[in-house]
Protein backbone atom coordinates (compact mmCIF):
# COMPACT_ATOMS: atom_id res chain seq x y z
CA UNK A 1 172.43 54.53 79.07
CA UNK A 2 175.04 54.93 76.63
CA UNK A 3 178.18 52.10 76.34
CA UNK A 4 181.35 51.89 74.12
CA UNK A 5 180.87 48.65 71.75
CA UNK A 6 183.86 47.32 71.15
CA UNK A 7 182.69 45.93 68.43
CA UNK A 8 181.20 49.51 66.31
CA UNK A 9 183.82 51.15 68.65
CA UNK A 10 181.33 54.15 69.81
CA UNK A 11 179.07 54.92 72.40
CA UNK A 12 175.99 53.30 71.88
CA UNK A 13 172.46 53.27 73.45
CA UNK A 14 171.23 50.52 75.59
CA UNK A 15 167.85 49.35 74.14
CA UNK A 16 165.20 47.75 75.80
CA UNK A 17 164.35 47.10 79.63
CA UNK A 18 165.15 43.46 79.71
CA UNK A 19 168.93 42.67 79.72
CA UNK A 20 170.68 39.71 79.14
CA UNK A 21 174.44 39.91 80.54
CA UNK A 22 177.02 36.67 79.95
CA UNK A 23 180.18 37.96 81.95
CA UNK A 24 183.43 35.53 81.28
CA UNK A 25 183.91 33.35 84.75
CA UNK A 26 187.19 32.58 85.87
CA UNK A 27 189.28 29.49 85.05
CA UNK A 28 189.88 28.30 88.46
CA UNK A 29 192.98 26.61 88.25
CA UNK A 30 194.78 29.06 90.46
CA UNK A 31 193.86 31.90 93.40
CA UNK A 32 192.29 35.14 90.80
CA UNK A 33 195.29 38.30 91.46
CA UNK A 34 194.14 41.71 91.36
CA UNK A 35 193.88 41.99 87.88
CA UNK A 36 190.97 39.26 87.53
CA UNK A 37 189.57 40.87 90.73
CA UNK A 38 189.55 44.31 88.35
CA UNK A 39 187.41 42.54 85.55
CA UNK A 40 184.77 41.76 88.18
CA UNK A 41 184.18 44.45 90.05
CA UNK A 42 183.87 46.78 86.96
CA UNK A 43 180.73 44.30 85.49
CA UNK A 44 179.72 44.67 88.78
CA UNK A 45 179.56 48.38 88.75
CA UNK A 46 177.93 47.83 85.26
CA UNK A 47 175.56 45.79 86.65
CA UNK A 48 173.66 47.62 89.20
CA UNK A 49 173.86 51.01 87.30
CA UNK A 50 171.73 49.35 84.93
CA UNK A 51 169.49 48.08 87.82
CA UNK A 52 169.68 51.35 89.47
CA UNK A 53 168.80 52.82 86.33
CA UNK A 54 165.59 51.29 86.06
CA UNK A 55 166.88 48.08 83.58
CA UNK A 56 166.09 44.59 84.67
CA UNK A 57 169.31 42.20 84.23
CA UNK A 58 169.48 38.13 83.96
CA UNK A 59 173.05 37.80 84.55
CA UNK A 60 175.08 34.78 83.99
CA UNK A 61 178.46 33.67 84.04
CA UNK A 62 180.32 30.83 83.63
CA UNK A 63 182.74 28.67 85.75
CA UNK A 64 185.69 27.54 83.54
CA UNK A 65 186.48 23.81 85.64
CA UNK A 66 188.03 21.85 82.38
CA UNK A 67 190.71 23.49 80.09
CA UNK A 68 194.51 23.86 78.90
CA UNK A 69 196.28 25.16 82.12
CA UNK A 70 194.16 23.13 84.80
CA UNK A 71 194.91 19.95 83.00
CA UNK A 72 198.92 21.14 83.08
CA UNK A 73 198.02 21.86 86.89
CA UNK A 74 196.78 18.39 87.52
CA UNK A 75 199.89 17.72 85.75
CA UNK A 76 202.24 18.96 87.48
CA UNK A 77 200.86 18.40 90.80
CA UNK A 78 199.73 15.36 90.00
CA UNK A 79 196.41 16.13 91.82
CA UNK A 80 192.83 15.72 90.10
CA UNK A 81 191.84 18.59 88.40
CA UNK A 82 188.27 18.73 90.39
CA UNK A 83 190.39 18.86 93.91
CA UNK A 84 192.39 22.17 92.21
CA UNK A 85 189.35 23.61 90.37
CA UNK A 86 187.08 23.00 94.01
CA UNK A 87 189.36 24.64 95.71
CA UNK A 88 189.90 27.63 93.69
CA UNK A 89 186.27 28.31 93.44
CA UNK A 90 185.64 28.70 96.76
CA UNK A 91 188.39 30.69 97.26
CA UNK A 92 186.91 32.95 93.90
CA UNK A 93 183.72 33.25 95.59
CA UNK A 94 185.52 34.02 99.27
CA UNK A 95 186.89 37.37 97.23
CA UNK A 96 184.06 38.10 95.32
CA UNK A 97 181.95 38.32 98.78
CA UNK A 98 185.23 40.25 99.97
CA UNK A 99 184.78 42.81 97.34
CA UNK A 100 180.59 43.32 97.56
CA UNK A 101 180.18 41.94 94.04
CA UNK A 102 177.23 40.23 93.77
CA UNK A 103 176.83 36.82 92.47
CA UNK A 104 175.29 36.09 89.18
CA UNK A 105 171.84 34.73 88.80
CA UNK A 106 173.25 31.28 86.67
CA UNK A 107 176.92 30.25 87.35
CA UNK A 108 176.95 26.80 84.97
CA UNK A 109 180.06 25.15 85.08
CA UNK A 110 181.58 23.70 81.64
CA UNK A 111 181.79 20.07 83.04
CA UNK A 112 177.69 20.25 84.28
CA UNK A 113 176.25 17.24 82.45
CA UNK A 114 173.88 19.32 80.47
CA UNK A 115 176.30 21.73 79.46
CA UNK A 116 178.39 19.25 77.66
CA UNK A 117 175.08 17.76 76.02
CA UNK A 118 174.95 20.91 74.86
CA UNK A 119 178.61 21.81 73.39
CA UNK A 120 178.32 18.20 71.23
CA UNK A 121 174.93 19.34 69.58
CA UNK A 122 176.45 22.69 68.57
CA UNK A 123 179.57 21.18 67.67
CA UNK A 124 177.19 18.30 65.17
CA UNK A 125 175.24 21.02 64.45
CA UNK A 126 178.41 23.30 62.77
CA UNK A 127 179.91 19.49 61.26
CA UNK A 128 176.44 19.13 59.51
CA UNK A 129 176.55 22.45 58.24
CA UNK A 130 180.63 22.65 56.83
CA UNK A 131 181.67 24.85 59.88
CA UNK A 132 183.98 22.38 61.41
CA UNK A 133 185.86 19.40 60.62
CA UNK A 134 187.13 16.07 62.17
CA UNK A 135 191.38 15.90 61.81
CA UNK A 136 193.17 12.75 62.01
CA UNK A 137 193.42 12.53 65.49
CA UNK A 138 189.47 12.91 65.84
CA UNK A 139 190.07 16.19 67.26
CA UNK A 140 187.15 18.66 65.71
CA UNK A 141 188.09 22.61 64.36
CA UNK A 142 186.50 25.32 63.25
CA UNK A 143 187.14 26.33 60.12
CA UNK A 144 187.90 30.11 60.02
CA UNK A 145 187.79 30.22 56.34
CA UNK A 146 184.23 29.25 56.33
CA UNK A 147 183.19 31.54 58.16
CA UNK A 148 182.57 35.01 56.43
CA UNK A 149 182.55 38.09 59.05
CA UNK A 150 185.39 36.41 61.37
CA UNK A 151 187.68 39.19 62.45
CA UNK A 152 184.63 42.14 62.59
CA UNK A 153 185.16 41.92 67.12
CA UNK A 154 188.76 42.25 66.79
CA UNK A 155 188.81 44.25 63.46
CA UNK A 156 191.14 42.01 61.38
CA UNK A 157 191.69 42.89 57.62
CA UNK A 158 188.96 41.01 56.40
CA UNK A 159 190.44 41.20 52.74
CA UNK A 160 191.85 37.90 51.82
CA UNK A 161 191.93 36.12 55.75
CA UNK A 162 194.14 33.28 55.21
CA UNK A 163 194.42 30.69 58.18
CA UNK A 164 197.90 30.59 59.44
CA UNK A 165 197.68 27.31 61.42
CA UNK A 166 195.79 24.57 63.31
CA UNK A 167 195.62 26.03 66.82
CA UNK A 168 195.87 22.69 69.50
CA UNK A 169 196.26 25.53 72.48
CA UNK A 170 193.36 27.52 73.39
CA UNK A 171 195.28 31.01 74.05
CA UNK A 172 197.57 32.45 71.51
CA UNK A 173 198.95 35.88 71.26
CA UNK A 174 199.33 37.27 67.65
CA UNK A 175 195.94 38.53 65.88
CA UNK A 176 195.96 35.92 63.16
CA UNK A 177 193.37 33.65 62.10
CA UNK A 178 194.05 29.75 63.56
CA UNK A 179 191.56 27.43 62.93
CA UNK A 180 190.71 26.36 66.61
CA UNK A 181 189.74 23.37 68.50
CA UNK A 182 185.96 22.50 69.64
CA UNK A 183 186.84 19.19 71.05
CA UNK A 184 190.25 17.82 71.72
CA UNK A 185 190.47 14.13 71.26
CA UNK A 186 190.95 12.35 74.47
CA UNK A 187 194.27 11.90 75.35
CA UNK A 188 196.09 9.14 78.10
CA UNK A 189 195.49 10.65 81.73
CA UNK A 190 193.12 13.63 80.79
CA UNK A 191 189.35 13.85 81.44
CA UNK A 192 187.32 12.85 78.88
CA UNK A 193 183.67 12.66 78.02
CA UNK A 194 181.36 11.87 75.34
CA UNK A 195 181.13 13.93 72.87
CA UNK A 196 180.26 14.74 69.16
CA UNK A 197 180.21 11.90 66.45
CA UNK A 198 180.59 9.40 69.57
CA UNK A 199 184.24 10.91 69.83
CA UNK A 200 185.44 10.75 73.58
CA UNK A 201 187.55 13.92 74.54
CA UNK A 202 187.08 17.33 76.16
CA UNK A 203 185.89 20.79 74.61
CA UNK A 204 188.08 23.30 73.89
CA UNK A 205 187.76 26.86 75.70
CA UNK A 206 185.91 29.07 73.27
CA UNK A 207 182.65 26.73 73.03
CA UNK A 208 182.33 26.15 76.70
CA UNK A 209 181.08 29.95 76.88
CA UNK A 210 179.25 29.57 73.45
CA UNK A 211 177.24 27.02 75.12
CA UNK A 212 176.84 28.36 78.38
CA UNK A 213 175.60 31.30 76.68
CA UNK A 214 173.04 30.06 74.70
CA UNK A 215 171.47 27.87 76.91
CA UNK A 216 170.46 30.30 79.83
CA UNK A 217 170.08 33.19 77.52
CA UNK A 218 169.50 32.26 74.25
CA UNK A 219 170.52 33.37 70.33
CA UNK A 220 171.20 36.63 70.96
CA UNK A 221 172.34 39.06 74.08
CA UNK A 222 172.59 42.00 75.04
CA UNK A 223 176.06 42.68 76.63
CA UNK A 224 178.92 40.30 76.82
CA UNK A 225 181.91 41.26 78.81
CA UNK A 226 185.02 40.59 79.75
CA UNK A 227 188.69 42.09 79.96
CA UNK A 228 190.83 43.21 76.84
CA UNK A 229 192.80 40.62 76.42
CA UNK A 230 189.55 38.51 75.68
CA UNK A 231 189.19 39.56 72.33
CA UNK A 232 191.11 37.80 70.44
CA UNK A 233 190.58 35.12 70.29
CA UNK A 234 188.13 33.97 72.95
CA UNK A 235 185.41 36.45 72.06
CA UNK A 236 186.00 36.74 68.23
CA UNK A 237 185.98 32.77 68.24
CA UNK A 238 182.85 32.89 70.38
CA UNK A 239 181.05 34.91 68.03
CA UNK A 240 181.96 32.53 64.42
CA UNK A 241 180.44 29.50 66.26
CA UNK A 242 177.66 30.98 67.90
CA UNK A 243 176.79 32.70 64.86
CA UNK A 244 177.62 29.69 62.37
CA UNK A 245 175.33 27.97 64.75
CA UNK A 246 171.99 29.52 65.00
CA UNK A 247 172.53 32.10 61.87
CA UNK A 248 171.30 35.13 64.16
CA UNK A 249 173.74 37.84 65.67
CA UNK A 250 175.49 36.61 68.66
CA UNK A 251 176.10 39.74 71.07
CA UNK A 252 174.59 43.06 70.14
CA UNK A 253 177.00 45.22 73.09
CA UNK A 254 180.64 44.18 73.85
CA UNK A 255 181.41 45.68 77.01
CA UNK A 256 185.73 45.43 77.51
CA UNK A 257 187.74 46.60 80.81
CA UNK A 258 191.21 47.33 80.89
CA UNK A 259 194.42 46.09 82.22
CA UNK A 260 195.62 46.61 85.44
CA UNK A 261 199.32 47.42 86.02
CA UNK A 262 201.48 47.97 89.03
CA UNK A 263 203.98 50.39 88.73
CA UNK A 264 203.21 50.46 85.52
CA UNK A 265 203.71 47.22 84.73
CA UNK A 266 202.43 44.02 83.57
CA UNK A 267 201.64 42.09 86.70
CA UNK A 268 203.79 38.62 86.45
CA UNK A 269 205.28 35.95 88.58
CA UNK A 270 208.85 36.81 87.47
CA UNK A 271 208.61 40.58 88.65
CA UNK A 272 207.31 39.51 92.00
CA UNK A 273 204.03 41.51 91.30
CA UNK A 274 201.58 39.61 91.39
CA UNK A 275 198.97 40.24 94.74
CA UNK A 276 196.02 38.14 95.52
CA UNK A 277 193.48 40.06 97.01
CA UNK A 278 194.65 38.59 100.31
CA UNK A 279 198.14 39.70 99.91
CA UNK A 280 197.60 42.99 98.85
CA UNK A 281 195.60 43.23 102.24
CA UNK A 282 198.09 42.11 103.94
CA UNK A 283 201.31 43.80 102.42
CA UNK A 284 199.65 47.21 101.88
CA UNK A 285 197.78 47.47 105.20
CA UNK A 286 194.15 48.06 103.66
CA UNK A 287 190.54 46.74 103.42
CA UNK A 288 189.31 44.28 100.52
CA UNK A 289 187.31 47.36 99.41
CA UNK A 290 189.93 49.75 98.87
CA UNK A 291 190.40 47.94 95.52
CA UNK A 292 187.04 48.73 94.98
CA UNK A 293 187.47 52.40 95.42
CA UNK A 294 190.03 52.25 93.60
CA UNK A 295 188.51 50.60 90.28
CA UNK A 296 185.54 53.26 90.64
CA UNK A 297 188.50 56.08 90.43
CA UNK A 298 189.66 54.83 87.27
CA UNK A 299 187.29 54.45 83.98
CA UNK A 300 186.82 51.30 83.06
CA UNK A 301 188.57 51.19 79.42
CA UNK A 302 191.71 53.07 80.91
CA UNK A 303 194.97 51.05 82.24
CA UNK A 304 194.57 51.21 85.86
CA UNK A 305 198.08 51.73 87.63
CA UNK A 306 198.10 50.07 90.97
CA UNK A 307 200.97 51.54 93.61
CA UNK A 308 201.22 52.00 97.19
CA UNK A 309 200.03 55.55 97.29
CA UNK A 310 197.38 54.40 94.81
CA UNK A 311 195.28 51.93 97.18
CA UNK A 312 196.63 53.43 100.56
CA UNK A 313 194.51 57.24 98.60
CA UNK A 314 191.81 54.51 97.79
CA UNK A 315 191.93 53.20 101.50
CA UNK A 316 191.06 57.13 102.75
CA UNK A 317 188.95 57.84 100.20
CA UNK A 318 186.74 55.28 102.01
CA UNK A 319 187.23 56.16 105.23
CA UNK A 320 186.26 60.09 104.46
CA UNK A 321 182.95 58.69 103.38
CA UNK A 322 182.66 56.78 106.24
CA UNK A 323 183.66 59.90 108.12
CA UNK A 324 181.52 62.14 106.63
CA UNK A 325 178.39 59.64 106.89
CA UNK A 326 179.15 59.57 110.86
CA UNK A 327 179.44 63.54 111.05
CA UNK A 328 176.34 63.94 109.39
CA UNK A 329 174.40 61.39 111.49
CA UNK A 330 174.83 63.37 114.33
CA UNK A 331 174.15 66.75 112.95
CA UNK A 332 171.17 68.29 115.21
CA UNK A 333 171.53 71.95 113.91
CA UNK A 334 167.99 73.90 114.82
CA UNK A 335 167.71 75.53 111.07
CA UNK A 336 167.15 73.82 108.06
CA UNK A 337 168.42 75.44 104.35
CA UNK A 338 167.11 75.08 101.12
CA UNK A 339 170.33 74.68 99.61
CA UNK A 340 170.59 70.92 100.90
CA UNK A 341 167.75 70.67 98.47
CA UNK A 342 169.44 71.99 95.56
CA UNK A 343 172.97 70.29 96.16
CA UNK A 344 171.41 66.89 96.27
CA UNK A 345 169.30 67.47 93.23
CA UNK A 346 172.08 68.88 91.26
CA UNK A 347 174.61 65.74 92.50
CA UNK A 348 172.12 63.13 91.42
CA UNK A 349 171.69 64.42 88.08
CA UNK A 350 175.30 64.98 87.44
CA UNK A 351 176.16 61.40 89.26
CA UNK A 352 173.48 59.57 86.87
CA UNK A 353 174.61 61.82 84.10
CA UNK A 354 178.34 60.41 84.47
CA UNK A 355 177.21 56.51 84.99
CA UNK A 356 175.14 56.88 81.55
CA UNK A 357 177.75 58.05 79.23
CA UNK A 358 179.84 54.95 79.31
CA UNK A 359 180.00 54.03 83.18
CA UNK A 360 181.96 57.33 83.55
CA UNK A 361 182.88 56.17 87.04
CA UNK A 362 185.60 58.59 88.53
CA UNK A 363 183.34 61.85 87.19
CA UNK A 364 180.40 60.27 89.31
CA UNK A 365 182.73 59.80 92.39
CA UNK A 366 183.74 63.66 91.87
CA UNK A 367 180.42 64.64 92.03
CA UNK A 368 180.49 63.09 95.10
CA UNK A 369 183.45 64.32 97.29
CA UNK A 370 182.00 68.59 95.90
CA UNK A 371 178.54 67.55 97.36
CA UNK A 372 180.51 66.68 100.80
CA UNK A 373 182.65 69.65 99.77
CA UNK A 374 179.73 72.11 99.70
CA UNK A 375 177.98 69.90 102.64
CA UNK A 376 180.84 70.39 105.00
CA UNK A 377 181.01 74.80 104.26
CA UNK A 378 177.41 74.52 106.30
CA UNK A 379 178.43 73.40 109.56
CA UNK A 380 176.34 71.83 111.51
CA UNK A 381 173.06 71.24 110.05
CA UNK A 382 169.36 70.02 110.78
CA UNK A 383 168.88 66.91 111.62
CA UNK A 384 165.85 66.93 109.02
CA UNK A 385 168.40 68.03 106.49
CA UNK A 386 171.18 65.27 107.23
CA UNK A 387 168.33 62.83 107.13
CA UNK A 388 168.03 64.02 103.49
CA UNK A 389 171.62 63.82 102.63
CA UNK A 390 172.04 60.11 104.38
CA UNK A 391 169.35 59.28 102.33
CA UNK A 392 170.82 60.15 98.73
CA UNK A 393 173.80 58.76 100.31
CA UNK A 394 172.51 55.28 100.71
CA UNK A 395 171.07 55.67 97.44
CA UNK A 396 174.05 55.60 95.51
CA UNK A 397 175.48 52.99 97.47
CA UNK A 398 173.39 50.86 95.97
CA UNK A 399 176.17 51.25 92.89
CA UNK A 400 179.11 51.92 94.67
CA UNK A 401 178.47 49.26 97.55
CA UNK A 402 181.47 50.46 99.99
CA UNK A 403 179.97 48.64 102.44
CA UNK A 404 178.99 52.71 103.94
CA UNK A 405 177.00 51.88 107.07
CA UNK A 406 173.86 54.41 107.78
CA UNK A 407 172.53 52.97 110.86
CA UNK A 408 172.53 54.82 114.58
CA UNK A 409 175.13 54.14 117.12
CA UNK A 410 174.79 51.14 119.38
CA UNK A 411 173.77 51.92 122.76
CA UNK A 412 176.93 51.72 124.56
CA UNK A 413 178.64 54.40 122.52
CA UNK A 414 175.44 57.01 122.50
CA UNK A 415 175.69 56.36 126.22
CA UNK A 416 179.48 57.02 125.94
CA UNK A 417 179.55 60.04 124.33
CA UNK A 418 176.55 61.79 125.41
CA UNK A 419 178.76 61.40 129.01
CA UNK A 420 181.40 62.94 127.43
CA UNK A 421 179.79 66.00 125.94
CA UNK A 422 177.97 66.39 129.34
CA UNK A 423 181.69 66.64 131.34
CA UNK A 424 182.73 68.56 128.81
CA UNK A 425 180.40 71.22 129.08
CA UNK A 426 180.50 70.62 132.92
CA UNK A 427 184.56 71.67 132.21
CA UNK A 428 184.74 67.88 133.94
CA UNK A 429 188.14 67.30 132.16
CA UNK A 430 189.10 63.97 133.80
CA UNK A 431 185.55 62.40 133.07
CA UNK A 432 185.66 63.68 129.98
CA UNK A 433 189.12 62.25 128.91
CA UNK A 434 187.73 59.23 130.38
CA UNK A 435 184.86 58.77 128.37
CA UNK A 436 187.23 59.72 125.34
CA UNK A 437 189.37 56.92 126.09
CA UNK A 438 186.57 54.06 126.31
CA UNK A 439 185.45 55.83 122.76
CA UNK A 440 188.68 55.02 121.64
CA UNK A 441 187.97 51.53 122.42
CA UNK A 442 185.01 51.23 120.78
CA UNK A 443 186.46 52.74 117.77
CA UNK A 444 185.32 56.30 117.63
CA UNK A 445 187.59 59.47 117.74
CA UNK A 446 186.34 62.39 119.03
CA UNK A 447 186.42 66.06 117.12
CA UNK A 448 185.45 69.15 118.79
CA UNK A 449 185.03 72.31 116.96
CA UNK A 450 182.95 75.43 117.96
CA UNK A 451 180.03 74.09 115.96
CA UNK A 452 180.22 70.91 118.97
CA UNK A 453 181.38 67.75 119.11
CA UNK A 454 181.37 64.88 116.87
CA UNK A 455 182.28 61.33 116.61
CA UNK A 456 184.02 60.07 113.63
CA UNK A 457 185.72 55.99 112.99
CA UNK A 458 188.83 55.62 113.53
């Protein structure tokens, strides 16, 4: 398995069996849009192509409950920030489950007891060492200066790296060095805890993932990912403390997806579009997973342009592999052909080709649709050979999880349609468009073609 570092920015190998993924977790101050949802889905992909690949992955990522813009929401709604971050979670989780991402092994959360115990000895440990410094309001920085190979994530002019400011805010936008904030001094009517040097207060952003990092998978891991506009400075940040701290190389892979627009642009409040997973349901008539398909379509470090045409293509995408999965379930053909063999063989090599060489996602999905392609030329096939191809079909859902379903008809509609086919070769018109009818019901259109009849979803 080969993956773009951002860091060396080329392909590189995957080494070793044992993988050890930290994934940036939302900050659950608000409902995630479609963009977050993006981010997600795409380490998800990641995920179980390593697993289906043979690679065994400890996967963790964090929760982000305490931090700049759910203390403003608390704020402003002058609700406590563990009724907005509660809520928000749950909702996260609701679209995650929505989506068929699975859940991390470890979710910590930044406010779990143990993980500030942790933050405060990291943040001693970098005070002891020079790394950081206590200001005059007790607030503690990092001091960028100090800190040799700061820039090498983000790829910064290393020469001469002169620290602009003292950063108070977690997120800024231009790519220059800020000294940044570990723990923020408590101020009147925000959370606060104990923390380093007996100092009561709240950490800042960048060290919450630091720690949750390093305690569930120690000095050094193997892939850390999150979207582009992680970075800088969140990710370059993580890496100078994690590194000041234990003196070994943080990450070894940094694994970064890509925006997503609509219409080609930024998604935003102001345009009026910005869709929740629910909304874009809702407004563009489709299923959770036709965001899915969509993702898979476009390669993970390429802008991803949502539009109507965009996810309503996504939604039929799905539904002609849902289609296609039905036909060939009830393919009963007499001969079988060795050329079943040979597409599947040739599909599975080019589909685990394309996943390898940087989670080449919309080349796998071809592959795909000229299998059915070729498939579909046959007509109606043996039932030994459509056994086959459901097979390798449920095998590479594994990855894709579309939620394809490869079990047999209930009852009632077997019943249904075997009827059907029996008036229809009985030239029984009326029972036949009968038994169509209650098929409809049920969900299932009929298609009749000289090769017999079939039942697809509707």
């Amino acid at each position: 398995m080969k993956l773009y570092n951002t860091q060396t920015r080329r392909n590189e190998e995957i080494k070793g069996k044992k993988l050890r993924m930290y994934v940036c977790g939302p900050t659950v101050y608000d409902r995630a849009h479609i963009g977050n949802l993006r981010a997600y889905i795409n380490t998800d992909i990641l995920k179980k192509t390593f697993i289906y690949l043979g690679f065994e992955v400890k996967h963790v990522m964090n929760i982000t409950d305490i931090e700049d813009k759910i203390i403003k929401k608390s704020q402003e709604t002058g609700k406590d920030y563990q009724e907005i971050t509660r809520k928000f979670e749950k909702l996260f989780w609701e679209d995650v489950a929505k989506l068929n991402i699975d859940k991390p092994n470890i979710s910590p959360h930044a406010t779990d007891p143990e993980v500030i115990k942790k933050m405060t000895s990291i943040i001693e440990t970098l005070l002891d060492k020079g790394f950081a410094y206590i200001a005059e309001d007790k607030s503690i920085y990092f001091s960028v200066s100090k800190f040799n190979e700061y820039g090498k994530l983000s790829h910064l002019k290393k020469d001469g790296i002169k620290v602009v400011a003292r950063c108070t805010v977690d997120e800024y936008d231009k790519e220059n060095p800020q000294d940044f904030a570990l723990w923020k001094a408590a101020k009147e009517g925000e959370p606060a805890w104990d923390g380093p040097k007996n100092i009561k207060g709240r950490p800042g952003w960048h060290i919450e993932c630091s720690a949750m990092s390093l305690m569930n998978l120690g000095p050094t891991i193997d892939i850390h990912a999150g979207g582009v506009d992680n970075i800088f400075p969140h990710h370059e940040n993580e890496i100078a403390q994690s590194e000041a701290f234990t003196g070994k190389q943080f990450v070894r892979s940094w694994f970064h997806g890509e925006h997503l627009l609509v219409e080609g642009r930024k998604m935003s409040k102001s345009l009026g579009n910005l869709y929740t997973l629910d909304e874009m349901v809702k407004k563009f008539k489709v299923e959770p997973l036709a965001l899915r398909v969509l993702c898979l379509q476009s390669h993970y470090r390429d802008k991803l342009n949502f539009t109507e045409k965009s996810i309503n293509d996504a939604q039929k995408t799905l539904d002609n592999l849902r289609n296609f999965i039905a036909r060939i379930a009830q393919n009963s053909g007499k001969s079988s052909t060795n050329k079943i063999d040979d597409y599947l063989k040739l599909a599975k090599t080019n589909f685990t080709t394309n996943l390898s060489s940087d989670l080449n996602t919309p080349e796998a999905l071809a592959t795909i649709f000229k299998l059915i392609t070729k498939i579909n030329r046959l007509g109606n096939i043996s039932e030994s050979d459509a056994k086959k191809i459901l097979s390798f079909m449920k095998d590479i859902d594994t990855i894709l999880d579309l939620g394809l379903e490869f079990g047999e008809f209930d009852n009632d509609t077997k019943k249904i349609f075997k009827e059907y086919i029996q008036a229809k070769e009985s030239k029984n018109f009326t029972k036949s468009d009968e038994m169509r009818k209650k098929l409809d019901k049920l969900g299932w259109v009929t298609e009749d073609s000289k090769n017999g009849s079939k039942l697809r979803k509707k």
